[in-house]
N, C-alpha and C. Protein backbone atom coordinates (compact mmCIF):
# COMPACT_ATOMS: atom_id res chain seq x y z
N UNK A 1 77.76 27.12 -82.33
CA UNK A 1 77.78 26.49 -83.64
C UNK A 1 77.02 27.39 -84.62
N UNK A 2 77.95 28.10 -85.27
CA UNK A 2 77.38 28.96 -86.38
C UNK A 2 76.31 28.42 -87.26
N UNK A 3 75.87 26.96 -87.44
CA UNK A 3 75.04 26.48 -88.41
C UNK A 3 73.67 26.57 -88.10
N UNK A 4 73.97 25.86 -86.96
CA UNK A 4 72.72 26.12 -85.55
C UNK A 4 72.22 27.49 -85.57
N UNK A 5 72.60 28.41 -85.06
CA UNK A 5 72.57 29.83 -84.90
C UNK A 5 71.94 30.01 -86.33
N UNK A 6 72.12 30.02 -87.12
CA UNK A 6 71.94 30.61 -88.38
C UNK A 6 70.33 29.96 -88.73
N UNK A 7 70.34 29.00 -88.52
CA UNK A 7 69.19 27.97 -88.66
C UNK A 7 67.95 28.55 -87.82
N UNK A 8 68.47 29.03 -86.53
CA UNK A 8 67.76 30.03 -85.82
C UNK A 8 67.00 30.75 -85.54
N UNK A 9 68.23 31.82 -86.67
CA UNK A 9 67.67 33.05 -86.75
C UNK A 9 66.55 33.28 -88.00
N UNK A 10 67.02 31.89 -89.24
CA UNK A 10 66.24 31.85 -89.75
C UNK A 10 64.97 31.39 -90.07
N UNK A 11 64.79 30.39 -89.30
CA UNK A 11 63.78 29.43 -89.25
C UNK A 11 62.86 29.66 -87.77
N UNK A 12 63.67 30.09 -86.84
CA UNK A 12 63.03 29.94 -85.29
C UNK A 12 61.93 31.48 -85.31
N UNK A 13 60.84 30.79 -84.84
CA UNK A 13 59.60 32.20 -84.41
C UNK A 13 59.79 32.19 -83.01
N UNK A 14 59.75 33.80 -82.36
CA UNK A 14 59.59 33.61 -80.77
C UNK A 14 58.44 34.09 -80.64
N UNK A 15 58.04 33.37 -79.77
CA UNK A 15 56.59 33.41 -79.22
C UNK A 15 56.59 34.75 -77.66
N UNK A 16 55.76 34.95 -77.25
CA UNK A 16 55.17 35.38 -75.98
C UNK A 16 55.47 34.22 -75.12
N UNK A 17 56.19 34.81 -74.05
CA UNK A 17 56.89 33.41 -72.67
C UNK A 17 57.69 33.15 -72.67
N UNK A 18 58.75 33.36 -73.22
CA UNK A 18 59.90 32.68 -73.61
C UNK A 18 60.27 31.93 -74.47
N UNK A 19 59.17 31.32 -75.61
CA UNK A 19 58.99 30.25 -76.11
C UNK A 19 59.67 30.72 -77.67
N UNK A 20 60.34 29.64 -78.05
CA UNK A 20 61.33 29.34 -79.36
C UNK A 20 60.90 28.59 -79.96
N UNK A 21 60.28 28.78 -80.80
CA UNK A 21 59.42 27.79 -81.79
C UNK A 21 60.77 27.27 -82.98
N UNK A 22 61.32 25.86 -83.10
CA UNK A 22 61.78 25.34 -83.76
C UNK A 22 61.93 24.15 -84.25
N UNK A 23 59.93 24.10 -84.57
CA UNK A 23 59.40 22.38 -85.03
C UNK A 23 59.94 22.21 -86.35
N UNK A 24 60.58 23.46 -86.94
CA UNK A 24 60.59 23.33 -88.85
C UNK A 24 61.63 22.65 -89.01
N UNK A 25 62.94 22.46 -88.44
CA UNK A 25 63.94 21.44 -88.42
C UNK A 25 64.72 20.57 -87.32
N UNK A 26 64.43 21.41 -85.81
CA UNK A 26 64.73 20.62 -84.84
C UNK A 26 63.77 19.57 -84.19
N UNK A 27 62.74 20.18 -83.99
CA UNK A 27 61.79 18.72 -82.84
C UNK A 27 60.30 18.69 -83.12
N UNK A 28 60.11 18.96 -84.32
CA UNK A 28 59.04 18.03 -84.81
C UNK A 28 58.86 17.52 -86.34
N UNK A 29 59.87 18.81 -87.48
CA UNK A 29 60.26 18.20 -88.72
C UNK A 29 61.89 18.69 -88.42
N UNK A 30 62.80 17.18 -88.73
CA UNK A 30 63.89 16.94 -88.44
C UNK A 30 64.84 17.44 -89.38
N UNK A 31 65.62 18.31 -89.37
CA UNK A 31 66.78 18.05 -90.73
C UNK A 31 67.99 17.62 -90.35
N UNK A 32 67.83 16.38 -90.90
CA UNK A 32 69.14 15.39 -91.10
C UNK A 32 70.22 15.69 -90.96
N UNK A 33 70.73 16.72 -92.19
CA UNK A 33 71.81 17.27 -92.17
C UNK A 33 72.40 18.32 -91.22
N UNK A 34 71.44 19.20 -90.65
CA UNK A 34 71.83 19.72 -89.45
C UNK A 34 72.30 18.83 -88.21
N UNK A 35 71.43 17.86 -87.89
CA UNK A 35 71.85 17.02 -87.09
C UNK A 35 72.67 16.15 -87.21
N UNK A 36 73.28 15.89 -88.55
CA UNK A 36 74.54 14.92 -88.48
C UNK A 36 75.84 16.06 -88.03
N UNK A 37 75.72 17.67 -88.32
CA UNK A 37 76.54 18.60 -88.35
C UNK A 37 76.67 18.96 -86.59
N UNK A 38 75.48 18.88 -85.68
CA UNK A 38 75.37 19.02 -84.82
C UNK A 38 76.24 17.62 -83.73
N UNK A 39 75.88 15.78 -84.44
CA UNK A 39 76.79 15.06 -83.92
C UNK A 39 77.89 15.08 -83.96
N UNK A 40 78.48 15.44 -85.28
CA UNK A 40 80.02 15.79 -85.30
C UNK A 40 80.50 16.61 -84.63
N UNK A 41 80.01 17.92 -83.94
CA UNK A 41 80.35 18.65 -83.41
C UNK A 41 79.95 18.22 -81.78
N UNK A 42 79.19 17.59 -80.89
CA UNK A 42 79.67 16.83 -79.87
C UNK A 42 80.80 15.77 -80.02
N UNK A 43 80.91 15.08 -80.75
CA UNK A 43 82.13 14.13 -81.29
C UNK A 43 83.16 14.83 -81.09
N UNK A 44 83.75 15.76 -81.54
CA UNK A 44 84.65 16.59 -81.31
C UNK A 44 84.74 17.64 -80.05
N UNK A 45 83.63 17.74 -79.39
CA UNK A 45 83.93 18.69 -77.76
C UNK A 45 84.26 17.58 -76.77
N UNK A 46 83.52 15.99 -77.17
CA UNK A 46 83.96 14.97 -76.20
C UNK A 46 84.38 14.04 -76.43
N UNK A 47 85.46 14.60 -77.48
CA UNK A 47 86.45 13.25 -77.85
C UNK A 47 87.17 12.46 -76.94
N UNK A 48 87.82 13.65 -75.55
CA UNK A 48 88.54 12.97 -74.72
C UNK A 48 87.60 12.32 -73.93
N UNK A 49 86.46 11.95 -73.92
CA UNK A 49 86.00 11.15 -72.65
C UNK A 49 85.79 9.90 -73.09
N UNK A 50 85.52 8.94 -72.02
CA UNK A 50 85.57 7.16 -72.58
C UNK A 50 83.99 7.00 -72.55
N UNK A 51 83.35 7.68 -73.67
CA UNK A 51 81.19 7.70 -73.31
C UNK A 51 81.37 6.22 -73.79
N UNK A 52 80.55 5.27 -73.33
CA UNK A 52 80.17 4.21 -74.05
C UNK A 52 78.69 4.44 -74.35
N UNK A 53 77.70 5.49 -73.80
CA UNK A 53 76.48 5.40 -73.81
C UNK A 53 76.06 6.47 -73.96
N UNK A 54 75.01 6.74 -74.78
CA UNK A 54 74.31 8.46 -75.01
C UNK A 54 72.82 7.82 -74.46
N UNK A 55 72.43 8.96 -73.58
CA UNK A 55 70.62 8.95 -72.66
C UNK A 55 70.50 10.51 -73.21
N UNK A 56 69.10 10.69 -73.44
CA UNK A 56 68.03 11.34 -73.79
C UNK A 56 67.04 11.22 -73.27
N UNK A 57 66.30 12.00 -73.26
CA UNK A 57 64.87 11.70 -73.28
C UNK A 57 63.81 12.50 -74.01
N UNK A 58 62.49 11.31 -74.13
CA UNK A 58 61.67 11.54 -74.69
C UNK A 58 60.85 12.23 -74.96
N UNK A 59 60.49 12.88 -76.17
CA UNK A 59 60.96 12.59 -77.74
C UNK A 59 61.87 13.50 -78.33
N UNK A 60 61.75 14.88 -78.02
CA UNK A 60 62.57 15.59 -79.05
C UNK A 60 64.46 15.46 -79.08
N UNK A 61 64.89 14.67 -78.02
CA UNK A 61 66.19 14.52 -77.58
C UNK A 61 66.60 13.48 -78.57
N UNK A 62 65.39 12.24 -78.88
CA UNK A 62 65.81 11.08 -79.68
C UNK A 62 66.83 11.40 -80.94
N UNK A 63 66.20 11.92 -82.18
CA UNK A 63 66.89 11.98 -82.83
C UNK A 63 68.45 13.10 -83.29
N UNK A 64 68.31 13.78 -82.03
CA UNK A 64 69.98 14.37 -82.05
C UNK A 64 70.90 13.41 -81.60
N UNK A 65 70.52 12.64 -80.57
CA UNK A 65 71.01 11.58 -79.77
C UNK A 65 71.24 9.99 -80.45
N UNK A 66 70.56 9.71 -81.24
CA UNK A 66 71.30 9.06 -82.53
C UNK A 66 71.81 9.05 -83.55
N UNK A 67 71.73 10.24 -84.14
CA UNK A 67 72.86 11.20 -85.27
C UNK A 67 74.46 10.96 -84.49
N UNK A 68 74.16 11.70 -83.41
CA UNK A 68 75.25 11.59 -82.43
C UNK A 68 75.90 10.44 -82.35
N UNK A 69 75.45 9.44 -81.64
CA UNK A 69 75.48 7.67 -81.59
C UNK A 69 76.62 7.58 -82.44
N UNK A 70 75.76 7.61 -83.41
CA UNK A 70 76.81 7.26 -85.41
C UNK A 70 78.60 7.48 -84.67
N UNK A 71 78.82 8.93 -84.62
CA UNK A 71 80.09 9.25 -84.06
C UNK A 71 81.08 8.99 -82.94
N UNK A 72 80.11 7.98 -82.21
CA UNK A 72 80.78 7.60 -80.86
C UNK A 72 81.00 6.22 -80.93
N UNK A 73 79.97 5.74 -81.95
CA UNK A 73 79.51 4.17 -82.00
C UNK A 73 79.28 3.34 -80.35
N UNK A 74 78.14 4.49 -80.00
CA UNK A 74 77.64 3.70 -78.82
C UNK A 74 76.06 3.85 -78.78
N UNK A 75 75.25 2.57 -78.64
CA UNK A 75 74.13 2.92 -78.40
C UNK A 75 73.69 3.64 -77.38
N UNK A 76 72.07 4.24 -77.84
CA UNK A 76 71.53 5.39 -77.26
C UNK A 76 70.34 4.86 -76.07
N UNK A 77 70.20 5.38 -75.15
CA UNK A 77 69.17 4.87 -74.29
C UNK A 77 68.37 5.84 -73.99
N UNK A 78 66.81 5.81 -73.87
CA UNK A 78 66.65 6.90 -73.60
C UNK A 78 65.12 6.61 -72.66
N UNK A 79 65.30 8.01 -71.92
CA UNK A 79 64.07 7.73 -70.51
C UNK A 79 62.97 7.77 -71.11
N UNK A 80 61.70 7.00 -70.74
CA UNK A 80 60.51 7.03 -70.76
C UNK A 80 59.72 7.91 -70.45
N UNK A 81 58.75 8.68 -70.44
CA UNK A 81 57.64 9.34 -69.41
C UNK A 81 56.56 8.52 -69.19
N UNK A 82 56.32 7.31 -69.31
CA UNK A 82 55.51 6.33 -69.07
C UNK A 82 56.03 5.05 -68.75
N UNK A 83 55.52 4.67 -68.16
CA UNK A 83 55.27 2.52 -67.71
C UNK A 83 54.83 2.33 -68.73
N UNK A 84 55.48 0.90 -69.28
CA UNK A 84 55.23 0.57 -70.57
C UNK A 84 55.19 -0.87 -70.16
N UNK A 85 54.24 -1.84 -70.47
CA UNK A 85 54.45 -3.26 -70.41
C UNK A 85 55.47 -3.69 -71.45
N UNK A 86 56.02 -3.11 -72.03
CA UNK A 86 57.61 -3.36 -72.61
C UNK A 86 59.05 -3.61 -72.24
N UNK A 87 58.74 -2.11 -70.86
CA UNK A 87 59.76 -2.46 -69.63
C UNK A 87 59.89 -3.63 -68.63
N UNK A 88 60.29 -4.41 -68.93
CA UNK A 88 60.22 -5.39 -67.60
C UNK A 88 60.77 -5.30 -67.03
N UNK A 89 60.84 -5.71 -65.57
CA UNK A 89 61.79 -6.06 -64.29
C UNK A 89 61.85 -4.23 -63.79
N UNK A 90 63.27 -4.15 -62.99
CA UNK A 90 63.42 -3.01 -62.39
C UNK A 90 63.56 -1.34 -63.15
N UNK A 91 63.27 -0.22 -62.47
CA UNK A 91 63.68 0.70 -63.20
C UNK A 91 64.27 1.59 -62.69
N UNK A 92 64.90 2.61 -63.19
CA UNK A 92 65.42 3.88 -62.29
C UNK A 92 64.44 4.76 -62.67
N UNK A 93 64.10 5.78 -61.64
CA UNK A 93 62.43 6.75 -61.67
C UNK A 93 63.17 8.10 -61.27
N UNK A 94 62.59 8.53 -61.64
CA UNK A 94 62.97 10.75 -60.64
C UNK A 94 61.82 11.24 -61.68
N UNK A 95 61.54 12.14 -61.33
CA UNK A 95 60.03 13.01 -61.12
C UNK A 95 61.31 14.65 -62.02
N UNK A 96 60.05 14.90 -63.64
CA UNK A 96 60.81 16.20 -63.56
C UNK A 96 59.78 16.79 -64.37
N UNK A 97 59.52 18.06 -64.54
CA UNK A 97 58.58 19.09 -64.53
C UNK A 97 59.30 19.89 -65.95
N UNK A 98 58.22 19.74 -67.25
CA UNK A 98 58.65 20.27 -68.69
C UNK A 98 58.52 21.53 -68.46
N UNK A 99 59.23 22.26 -69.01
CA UNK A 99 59.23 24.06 -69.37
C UNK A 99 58.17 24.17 -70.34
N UNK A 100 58.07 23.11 -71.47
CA UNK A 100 57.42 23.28 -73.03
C UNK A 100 56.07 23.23 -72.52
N UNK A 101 55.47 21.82 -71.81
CA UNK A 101 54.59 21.24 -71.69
C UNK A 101 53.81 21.65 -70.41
N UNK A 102 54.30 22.24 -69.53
CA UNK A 102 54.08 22.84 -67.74
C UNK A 102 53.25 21.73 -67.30
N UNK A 103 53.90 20.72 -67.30
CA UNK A 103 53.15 19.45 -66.16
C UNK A 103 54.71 18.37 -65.53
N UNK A 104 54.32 17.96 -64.50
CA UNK A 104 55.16 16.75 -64.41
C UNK A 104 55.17 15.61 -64.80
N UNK A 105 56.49 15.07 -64.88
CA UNK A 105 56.80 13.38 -65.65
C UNK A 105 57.46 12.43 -65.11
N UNK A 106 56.54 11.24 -64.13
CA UNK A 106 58.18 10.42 -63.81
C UNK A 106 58.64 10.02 -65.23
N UNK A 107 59.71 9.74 -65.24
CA UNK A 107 60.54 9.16 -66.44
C UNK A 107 61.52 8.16 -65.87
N UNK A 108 61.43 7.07 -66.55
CA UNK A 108 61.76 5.82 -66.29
C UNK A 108 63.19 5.47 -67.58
N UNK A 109 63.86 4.86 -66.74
CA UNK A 109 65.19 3.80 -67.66
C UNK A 109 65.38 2.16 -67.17
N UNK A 110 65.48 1.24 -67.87
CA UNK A 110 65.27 -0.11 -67.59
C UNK A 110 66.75 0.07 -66.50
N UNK A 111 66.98 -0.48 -65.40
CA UNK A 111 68.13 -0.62 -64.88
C UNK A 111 69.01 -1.62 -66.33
N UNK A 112 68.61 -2.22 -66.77
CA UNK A 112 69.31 -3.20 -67.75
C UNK A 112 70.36 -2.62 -68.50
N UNK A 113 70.09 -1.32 -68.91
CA UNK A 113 70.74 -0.27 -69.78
C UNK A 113 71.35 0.58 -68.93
N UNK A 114 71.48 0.47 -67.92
CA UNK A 114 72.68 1.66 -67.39
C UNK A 114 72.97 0.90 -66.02
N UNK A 115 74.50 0.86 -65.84
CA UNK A 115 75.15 0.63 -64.60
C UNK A 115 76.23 0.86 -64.37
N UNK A 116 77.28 0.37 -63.38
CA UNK A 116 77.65 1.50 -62.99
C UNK A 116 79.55 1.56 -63.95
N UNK A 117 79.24 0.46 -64.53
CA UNK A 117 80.24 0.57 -65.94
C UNK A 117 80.24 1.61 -67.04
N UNK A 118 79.22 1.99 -66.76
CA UNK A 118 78.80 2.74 -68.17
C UNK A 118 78.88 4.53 -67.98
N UNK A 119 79.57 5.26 -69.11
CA UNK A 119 80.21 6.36 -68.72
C UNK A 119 79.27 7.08 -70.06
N UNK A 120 78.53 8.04 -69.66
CA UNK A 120 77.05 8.72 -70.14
C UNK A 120 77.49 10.01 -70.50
N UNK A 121 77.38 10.29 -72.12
CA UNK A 121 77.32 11.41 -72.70
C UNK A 121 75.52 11.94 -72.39
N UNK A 122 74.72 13.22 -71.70
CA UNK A 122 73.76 13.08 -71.63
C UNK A 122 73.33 14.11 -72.56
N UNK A 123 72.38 13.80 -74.01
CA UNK A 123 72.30 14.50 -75.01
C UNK A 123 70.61 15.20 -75.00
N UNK A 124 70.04 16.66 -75.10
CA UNK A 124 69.02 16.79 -75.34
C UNK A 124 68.62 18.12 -75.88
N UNK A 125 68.08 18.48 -76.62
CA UNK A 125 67.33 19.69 -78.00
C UNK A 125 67.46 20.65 -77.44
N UNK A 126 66.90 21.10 -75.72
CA UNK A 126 66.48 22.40 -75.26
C UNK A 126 67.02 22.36 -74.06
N UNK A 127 67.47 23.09 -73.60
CA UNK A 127 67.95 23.16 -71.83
C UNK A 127 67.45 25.11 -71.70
N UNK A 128 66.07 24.56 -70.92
CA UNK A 128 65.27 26.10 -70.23
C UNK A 128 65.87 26.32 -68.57
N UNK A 129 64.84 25.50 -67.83
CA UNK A 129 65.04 25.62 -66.11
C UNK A 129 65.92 24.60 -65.79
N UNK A 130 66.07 22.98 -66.60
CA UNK A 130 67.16 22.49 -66.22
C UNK A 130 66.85 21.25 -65.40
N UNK A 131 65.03 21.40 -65.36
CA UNK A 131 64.91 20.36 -64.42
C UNK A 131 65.01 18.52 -65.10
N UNK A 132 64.54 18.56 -66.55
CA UNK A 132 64.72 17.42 -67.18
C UNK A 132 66.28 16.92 -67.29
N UNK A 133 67.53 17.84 -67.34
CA UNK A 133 68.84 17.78 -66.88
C UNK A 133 68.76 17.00 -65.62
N UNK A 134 68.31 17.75 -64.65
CA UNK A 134 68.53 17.66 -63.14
C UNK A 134 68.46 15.92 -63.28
N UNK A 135 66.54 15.78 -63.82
CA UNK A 135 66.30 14.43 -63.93
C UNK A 135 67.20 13.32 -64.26
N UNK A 136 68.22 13.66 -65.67
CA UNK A 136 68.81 12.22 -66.43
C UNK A 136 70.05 12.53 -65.13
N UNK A 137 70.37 13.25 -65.31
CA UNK A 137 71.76 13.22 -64.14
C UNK A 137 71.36 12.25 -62.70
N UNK A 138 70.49 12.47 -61.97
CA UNK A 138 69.70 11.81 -60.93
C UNK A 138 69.39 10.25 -61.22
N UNK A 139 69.39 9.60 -62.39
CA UNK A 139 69.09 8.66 -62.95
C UNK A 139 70.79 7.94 -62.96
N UNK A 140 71.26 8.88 -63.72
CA UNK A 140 72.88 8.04 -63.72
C UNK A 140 73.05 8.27 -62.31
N UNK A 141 73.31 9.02 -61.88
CA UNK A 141 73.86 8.72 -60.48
C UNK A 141 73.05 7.71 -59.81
N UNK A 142 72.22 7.53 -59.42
CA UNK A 142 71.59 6.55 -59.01
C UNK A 142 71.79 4.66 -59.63
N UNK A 143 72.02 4.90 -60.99
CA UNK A 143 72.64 4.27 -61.23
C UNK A 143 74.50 3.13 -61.39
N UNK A 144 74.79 4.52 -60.44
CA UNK A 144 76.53 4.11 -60.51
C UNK A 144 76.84 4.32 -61.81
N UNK A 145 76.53 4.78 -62.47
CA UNK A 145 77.33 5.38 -64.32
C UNK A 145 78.09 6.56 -63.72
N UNK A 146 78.39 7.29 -64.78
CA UNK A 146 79.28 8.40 -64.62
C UNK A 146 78.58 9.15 -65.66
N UNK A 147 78.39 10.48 -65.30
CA UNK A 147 77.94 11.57 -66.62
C UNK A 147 79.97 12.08 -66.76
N UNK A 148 80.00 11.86 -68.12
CA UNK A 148 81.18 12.27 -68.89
C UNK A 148 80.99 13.72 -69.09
N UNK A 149 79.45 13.90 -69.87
CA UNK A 149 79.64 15.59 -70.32
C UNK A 149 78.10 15.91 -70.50
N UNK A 150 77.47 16.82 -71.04
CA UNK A 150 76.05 16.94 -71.61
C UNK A 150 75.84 17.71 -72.61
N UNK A 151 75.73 17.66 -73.62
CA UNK A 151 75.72 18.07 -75.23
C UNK A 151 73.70 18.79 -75.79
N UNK A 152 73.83 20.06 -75.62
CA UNK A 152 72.56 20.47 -75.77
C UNK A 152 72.63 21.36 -77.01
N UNK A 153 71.57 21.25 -77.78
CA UNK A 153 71.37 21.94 -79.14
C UNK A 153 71.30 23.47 -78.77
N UNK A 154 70.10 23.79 -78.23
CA UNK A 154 69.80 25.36 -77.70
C UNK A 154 69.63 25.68 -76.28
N UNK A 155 70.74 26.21 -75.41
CA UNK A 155 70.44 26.26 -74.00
C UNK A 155 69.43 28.19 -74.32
N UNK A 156 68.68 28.42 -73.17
CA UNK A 156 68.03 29.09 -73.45
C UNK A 156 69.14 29.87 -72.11
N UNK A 157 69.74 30.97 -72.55
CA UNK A 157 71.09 31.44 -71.32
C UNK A 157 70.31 32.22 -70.41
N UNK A 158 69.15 33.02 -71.17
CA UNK A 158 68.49 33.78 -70.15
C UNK A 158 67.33 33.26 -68.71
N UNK A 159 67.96 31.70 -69.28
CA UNK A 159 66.89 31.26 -67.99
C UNK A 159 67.73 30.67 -67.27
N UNK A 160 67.19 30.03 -65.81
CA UNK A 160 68.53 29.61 -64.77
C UNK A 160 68.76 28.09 -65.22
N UNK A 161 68.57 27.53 -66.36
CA UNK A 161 69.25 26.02 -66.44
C UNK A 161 70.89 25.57 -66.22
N UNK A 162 71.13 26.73 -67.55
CA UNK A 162 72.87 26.41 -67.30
C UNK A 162 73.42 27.11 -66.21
N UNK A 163 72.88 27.93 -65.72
CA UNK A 163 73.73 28.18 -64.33
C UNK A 163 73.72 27.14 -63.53
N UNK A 164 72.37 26.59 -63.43
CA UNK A 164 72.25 25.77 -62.04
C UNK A 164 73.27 24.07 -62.78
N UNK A 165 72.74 23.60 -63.62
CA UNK A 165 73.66 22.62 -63.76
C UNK A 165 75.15 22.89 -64.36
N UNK A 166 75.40 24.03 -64.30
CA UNK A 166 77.18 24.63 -64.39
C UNK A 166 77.39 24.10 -62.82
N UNK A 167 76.54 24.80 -62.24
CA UNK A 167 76.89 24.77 -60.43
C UNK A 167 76.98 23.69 -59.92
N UNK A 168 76.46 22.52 -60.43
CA UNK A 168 76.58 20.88 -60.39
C UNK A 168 77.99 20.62 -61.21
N UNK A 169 79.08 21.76 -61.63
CA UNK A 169 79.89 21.02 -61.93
C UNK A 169 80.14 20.04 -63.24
N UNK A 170 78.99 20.37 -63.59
CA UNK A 170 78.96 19.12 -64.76
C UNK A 170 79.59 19.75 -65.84
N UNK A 171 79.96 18.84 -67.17
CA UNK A 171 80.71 19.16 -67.94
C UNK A 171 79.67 19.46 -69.07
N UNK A 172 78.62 20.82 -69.48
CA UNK A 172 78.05 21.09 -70.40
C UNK A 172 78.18 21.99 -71.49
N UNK A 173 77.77 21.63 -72.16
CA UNK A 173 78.43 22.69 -73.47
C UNK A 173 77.26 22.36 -74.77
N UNK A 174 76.65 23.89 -75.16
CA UNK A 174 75.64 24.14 -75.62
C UNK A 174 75.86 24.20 -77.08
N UNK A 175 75.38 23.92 -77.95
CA UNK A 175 75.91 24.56 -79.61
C UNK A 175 74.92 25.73 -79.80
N UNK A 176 74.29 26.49 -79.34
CA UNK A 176 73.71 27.68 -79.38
C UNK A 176 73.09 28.31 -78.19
N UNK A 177 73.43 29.35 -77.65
CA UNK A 177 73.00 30.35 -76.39
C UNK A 177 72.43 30.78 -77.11
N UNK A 178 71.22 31.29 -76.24
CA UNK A 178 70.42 32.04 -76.46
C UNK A 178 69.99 32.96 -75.73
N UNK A 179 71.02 34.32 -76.00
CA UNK A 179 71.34 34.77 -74.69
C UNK A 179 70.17 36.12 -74.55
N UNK A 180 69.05 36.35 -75.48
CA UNK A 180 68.00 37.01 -75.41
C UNK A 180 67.42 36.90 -76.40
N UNK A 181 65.59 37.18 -76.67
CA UNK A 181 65.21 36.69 -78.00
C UNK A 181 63.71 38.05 -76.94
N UNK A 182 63.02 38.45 -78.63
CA UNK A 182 62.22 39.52 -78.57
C UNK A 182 61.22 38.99 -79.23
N UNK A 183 60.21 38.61 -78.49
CA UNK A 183 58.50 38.39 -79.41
C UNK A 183 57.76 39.52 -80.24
N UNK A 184 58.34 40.47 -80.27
CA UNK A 184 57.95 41.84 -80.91
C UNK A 184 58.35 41.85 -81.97
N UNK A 185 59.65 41.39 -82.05
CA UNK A 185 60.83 41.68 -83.02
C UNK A 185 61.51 40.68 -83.73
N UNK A 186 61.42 39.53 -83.56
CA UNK A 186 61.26 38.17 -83.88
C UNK A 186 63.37 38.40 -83.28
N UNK A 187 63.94 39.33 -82.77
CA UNK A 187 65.13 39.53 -82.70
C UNK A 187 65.59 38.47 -81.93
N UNK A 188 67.08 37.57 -82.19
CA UNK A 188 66.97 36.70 -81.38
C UNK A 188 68.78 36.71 -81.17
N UNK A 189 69.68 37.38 -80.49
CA UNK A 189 71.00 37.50 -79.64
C UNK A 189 71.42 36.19 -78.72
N UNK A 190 72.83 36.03 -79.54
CA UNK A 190 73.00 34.36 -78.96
C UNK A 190 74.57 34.66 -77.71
N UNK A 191 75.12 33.80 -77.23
CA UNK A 191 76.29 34.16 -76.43
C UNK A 191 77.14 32.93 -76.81
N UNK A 192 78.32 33.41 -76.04
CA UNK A 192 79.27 32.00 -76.31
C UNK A 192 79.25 30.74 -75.15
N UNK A 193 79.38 29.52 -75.85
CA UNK A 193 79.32 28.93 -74.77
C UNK A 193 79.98 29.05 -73.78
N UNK A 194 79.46 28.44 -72.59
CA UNK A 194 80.47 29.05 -71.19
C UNK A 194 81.31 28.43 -70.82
């Protein structure tokens, strides 16, 4: 997605580690309009599937994942990293380990909100190693849902996420590769999706 990309190259700092700094309009100050440009454009890669439900998780996944919503007209559910006396009754749990943050998270979904009727667009900002992927996928399945497809803003190509959940078969598709980026050089080379 050329808008994305552009937004990128202009706005994104790379850090030392791998790290893509893009709090100025993706995941910590939001722009609207990118992200309504970004739902329309999952709307249109997964028109043919029957999603009744978009999962995320928490926080920076939220608001691409209800921009999105708008276009499908299905509500959004999205995993916890905490027990909340909000959740009541049963939950679905799996254990997954942040790239951003380097700690682990169980992350929780009310069973109430997903079963095995329900056919899951799975939407989220960054796909690095793949393990928070690994996580929502592990959650629907466990649930009896179906993952339809998975809709990610910036897969980072030079790390093993999208290989390994390509190799799961799943139906993903990135609106920006990022198929090398230079902390020296702020240089940042994108690829096509795969």
């Amino acid at each position: 997605m050329k808008l994305l990309e552009d937004m990128i190259r202009e706005k994104g700092v790379v850090k030392p580690g791998n790290v893509l700094k893009v709090d100025s309009f993706l995941n910590h100050q939001m722009d609207i309009n990118l992200f309504n440009e970004m739902g329309k454009e999952f709307k249109r890669i997964f028109a043919d599937k029957p999603i009744n439900k978009i999962l995320t998780i928490e926080a920076s996944g939220i608001g691409i994942a209800c921009i999105a919503a708008q276009y499908f007209n299905v509500p959004v559910v999205f995993a916890k990293k905490a027990q909340s006396i909000n959740i009541d009754g049963d939950v679905y749990s799996t254990s997954i380990t942040s790239f951003t943050h380097k700690r682990e998270y169980q992350v929780i979904v009310s069973r109430k909100y997903l079963s095995p009727e329900d056919h899951v667009l799975i939407i989220d900002d960054f796909l690095a190693n793949g393990c928070a992927l690994q996580g929502l996928i592990d959650i629907v399945n466990t649930s009896g849902a179906t993952v339809e497809g998975i809709g990610i803003a910036v897969e980072k190509g030079f790390q093993d996420g999208g290989t390994l959940i390509r190799s799961m078969k799943q139906n993903l598709h990135s609106l920006a590769i990022v198929k090398s980026m230079n902390p020296e050089t702020g240089e940042i080379e994108f690829a096509e999706d795969k």
